[in-house]
Structures are given as C-alpha cells and as structure tokens.
PDB file of N, CA and C in Angstrom:
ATOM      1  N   UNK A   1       0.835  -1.180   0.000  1.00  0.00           N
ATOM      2  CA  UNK A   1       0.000   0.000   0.000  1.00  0.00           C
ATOM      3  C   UNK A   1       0.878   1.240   0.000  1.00  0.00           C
ATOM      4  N   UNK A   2       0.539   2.085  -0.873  1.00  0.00           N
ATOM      5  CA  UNK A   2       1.099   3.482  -0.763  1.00  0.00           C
ATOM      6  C   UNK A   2       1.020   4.638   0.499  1.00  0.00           C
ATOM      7  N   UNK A   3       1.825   5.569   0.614  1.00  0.00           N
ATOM      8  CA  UNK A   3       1.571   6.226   1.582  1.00  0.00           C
ATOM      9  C   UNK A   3       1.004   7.583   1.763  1.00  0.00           C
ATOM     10  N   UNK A   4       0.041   7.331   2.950  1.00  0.00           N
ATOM     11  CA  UNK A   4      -0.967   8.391   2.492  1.00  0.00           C
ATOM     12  C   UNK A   4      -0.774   9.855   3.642  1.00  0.00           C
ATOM     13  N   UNK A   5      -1.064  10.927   3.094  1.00  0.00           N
ATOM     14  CA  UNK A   5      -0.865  12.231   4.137  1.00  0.00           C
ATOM     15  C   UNK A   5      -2.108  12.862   4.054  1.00  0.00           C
ATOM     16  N   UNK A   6      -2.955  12.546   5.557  1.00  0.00           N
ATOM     17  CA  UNK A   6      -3.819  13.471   5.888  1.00  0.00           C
ATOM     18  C   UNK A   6      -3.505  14.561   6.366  1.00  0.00           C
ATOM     19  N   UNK A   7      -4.268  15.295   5.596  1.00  0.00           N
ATOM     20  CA  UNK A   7      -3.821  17.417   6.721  1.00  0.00           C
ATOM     21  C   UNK A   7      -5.093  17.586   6.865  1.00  0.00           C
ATOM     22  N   UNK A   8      -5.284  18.691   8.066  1.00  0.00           N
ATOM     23  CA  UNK A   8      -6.292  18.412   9.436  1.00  0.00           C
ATOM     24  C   UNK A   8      -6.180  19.529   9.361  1.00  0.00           C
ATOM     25  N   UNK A   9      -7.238  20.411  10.127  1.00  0.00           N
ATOM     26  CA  UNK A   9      -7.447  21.230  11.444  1.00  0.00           C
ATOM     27  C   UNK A   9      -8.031  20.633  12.779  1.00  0.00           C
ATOM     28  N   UNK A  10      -8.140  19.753  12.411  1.00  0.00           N
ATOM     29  CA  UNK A  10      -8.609  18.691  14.011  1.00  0.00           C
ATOM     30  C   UNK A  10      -8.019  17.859  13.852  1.00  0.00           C
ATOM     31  N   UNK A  11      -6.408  17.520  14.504  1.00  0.00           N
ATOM     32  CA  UNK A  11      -5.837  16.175  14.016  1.00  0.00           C
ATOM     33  C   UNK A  11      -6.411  15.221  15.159  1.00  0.00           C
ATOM     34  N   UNK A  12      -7.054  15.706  16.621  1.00  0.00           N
ATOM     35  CA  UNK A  12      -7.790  14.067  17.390  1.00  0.00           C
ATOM     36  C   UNK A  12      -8.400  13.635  16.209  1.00  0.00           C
ATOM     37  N   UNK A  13      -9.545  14.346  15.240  1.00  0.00           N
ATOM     38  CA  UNK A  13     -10.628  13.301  14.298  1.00  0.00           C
ATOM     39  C   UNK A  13     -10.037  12.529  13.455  1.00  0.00           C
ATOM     40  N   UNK A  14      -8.521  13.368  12.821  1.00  0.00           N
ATOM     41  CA  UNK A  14      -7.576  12.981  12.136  1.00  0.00           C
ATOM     42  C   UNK A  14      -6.830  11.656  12.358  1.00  0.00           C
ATOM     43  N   UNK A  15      -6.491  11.677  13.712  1.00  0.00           N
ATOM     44  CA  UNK A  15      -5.707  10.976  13.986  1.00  0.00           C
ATOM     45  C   UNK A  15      -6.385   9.332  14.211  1.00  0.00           C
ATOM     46  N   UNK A  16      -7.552   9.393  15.005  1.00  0.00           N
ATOM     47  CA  UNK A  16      -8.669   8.351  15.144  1.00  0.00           C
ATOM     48  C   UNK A  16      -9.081   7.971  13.343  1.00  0.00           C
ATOM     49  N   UNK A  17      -9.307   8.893  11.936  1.00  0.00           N
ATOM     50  CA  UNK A  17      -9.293   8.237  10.899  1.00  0.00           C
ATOM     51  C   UNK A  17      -8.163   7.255  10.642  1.00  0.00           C
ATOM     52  N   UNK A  18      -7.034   7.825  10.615  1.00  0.00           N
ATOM     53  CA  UNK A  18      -6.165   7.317  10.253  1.00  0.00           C
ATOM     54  C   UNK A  18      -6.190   6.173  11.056  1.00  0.00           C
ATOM     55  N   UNK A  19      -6.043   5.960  12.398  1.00  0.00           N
ATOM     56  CA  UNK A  19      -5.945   4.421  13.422  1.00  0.00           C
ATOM     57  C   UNK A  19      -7.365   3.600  12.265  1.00  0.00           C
ATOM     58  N   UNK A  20      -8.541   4.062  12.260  1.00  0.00           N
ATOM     59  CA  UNK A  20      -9.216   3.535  11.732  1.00  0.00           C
ATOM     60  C   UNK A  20      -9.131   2.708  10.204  1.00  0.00           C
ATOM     61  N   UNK A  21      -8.002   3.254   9.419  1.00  0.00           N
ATOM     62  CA  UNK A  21      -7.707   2.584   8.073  1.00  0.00           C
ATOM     63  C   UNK A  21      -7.106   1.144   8.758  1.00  0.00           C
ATOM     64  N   UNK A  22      -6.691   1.200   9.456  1.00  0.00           N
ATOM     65  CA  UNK A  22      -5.881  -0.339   9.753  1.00  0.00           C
ATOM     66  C   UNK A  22      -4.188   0.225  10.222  1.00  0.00           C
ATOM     67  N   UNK A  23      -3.852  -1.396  10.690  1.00  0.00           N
ATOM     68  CA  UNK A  23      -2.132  -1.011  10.716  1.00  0.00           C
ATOM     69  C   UNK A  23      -1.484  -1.025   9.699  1.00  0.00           C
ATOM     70  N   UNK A  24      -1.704  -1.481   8.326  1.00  0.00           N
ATOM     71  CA  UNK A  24      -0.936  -1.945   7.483  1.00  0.00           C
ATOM     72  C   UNK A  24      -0.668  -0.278   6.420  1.00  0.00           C
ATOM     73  N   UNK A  25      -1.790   0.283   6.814  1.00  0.00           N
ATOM     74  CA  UNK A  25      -1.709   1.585   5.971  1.00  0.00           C
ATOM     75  C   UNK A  25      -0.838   2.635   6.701  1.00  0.00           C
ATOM     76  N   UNK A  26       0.464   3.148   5.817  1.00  0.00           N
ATOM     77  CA  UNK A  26       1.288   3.473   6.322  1.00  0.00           C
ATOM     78  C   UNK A  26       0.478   5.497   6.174  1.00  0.00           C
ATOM     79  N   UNK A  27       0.115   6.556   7.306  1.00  0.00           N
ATOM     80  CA  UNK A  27      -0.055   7.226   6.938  1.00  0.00           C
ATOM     81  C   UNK A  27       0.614   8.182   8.074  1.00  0.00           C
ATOM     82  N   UNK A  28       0.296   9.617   7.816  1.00  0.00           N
ATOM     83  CA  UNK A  28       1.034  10.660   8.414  1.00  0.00           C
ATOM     84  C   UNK A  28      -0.034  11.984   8.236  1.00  0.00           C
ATOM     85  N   UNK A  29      -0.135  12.475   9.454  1.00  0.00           N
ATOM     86  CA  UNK A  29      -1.165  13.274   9.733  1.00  0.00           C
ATOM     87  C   UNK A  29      -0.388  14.602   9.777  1.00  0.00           C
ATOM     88  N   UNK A  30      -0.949  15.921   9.029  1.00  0.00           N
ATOM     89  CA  UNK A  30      -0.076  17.165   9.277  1.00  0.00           C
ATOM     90  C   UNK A  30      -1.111  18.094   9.707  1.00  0.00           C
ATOM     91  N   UNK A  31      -0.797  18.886  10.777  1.00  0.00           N
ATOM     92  CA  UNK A  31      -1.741  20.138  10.946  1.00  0.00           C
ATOM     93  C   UNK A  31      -1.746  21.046   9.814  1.00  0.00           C
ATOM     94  N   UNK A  32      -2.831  21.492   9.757  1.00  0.00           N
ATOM     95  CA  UNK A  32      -2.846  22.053   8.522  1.00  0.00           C
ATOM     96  C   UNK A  32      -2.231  23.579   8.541  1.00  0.00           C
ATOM     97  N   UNK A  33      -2.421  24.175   9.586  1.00  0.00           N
ATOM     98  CA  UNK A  33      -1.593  25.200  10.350  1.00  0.00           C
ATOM     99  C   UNK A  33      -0.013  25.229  10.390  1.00  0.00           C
ATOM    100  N   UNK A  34       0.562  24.283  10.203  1.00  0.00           N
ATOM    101  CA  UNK A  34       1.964  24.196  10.417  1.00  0.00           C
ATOM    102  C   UNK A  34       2.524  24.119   9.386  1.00  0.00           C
ATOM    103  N   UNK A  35       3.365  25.112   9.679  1.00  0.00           N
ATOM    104  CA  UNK A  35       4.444  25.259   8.327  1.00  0.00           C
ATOM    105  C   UNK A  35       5.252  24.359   8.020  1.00  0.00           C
ATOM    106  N   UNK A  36       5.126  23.213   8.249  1.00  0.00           N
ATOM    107  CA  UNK A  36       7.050  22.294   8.218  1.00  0.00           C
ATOM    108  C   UNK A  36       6.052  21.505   7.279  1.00  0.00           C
ATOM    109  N   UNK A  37       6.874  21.318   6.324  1.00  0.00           N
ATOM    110  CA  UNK A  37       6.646  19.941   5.328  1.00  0.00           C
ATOM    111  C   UNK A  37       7.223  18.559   5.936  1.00  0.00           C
ATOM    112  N   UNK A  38       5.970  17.780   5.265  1.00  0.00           N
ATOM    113  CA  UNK A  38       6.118  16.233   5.601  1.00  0.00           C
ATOM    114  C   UNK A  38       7.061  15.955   4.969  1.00  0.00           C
ATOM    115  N   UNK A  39       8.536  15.128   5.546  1.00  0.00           N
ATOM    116  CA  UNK A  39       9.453  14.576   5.383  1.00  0.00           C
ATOM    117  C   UNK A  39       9.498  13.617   3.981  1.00  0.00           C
ATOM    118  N   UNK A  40       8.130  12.880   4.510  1.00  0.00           N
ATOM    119  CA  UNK A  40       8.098  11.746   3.099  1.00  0.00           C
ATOM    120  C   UNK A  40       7.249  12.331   2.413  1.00  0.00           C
ATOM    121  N   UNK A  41       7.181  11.347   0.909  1.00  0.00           N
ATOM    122  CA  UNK A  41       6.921  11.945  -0.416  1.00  0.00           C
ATOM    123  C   UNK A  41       5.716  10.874   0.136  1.00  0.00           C
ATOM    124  N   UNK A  42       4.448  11.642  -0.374  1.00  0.00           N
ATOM    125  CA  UNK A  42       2.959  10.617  -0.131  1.00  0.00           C
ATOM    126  C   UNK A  42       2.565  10.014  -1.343  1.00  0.00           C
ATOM    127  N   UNK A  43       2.063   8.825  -1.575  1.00  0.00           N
ATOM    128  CA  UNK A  43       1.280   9.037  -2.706  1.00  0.00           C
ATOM    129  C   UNK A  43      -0.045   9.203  -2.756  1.00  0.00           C
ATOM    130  N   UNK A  44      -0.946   9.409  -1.659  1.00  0.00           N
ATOM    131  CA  UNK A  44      -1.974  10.280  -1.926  1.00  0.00           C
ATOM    132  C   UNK A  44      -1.770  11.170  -0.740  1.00  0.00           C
ATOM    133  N   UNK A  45      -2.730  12.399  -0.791  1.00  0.00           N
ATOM    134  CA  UNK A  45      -2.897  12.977  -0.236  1.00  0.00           C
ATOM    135  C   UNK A  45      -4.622  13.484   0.188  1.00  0.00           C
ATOM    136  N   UNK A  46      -4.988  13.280   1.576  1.00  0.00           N
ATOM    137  CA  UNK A  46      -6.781  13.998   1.070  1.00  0.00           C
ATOM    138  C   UNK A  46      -6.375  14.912   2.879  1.00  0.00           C
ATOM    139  N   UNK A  47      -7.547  15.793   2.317  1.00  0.00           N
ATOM    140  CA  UNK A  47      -7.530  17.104   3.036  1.00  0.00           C
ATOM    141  C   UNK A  47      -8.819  16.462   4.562  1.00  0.00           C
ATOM    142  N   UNK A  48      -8.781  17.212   5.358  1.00  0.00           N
ATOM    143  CA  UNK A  48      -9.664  16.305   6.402  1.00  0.00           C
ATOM    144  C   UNK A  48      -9.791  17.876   6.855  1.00  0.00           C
ATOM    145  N   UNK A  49     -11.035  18.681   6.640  1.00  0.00           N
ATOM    146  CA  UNK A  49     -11.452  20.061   7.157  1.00  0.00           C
ATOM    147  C   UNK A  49     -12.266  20.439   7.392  1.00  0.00           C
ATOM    148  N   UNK A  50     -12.629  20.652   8.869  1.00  0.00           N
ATOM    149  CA  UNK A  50     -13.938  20.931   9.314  1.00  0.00           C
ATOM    150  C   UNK A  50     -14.404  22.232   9.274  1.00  0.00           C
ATOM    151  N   UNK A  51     -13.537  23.289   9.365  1.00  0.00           N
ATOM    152  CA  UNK A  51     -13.835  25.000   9.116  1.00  0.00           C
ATOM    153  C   UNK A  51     -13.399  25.158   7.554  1.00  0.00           C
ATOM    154  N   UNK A  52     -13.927  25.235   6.467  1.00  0.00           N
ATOM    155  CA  UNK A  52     -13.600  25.364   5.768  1.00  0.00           C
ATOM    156  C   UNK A  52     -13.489  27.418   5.389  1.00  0.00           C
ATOM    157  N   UNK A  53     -12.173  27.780   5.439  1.00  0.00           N
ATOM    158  CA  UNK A  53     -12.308  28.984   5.133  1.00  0.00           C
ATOM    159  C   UNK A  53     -11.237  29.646   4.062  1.00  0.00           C
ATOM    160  N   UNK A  54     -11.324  30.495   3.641  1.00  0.00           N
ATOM    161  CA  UNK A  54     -10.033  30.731   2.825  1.00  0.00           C
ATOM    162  C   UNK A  54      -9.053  30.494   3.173  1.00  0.00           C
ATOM    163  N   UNK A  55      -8.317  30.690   4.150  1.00  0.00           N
ATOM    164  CA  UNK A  55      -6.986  30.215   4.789  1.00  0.00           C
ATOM    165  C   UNK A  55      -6.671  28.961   4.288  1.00  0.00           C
ATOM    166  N   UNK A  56      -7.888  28.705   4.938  1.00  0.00           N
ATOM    167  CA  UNK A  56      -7.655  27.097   4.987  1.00  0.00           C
ATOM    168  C   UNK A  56      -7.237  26.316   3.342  1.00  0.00           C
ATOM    169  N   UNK A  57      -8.090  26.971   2.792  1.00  0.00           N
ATOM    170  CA  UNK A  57      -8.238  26.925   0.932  1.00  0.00           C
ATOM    171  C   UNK A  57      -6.554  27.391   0.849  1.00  0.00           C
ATOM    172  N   UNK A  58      -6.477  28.099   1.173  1.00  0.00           N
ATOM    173  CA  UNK A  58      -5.230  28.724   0.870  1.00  0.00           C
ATOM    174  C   UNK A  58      -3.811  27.527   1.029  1.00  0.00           C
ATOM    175  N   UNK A  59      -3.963  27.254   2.623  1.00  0.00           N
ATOM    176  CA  UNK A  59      -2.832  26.360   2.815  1.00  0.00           C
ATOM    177  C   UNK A  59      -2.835  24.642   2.039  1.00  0.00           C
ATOM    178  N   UNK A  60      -4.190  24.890   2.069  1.00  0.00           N
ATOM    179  CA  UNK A  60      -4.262  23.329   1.599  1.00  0.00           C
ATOM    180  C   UNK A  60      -3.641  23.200   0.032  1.00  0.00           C
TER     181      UNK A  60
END
C-alpha cells in the first residue's frame, strides 16, 4: 500500500481516521496550520477540514 498524508485542522478526528484505516496503511497526519513539510513523499494525499475557510483553501 502506498503512503498516504492526511492534513487536518482537528488532528484528534484525524488521527482516530487514520488508526481507523488499519495497521498496514502506512499514513502521516499534518496540521494544517503548520508550516514544516512532511518529510516523506505521499502518494496520496486527502484534506480532512472541518472550518472550511479561505486560509484554509489557501494552505491546503
């Protein structure tokens, strides 16, 4: 399985999806707020956003 990067503004809901895919799915949760890039290269990526606002549009 490929590796997947959820970005959050709620990483608890975030973090409970991700436990929820299983162990075998290798994934990595980023605040969506935080400036530091994820280390590894993902091959997917999906957005997980509960305030959806320009910012948010913006960073994502």
């Amino acid at each position: 399985m490929g590796r997947l990067l959820l970005i959050s503004d709620d990483l608890a809901r975030t973090v409970r999806l991700a436990r929820s895919l299983g162990p075998d799915r290798l994934c990595t949760v980023q605040d969506l707020h935080d400036d530091a890039v994820p280390s590894a290269q993902p091959d997917l990526i999906v957005g997980d956003v509960a305030v959806l606002t320009a910012d948010a549009i913006a960073r994502l």
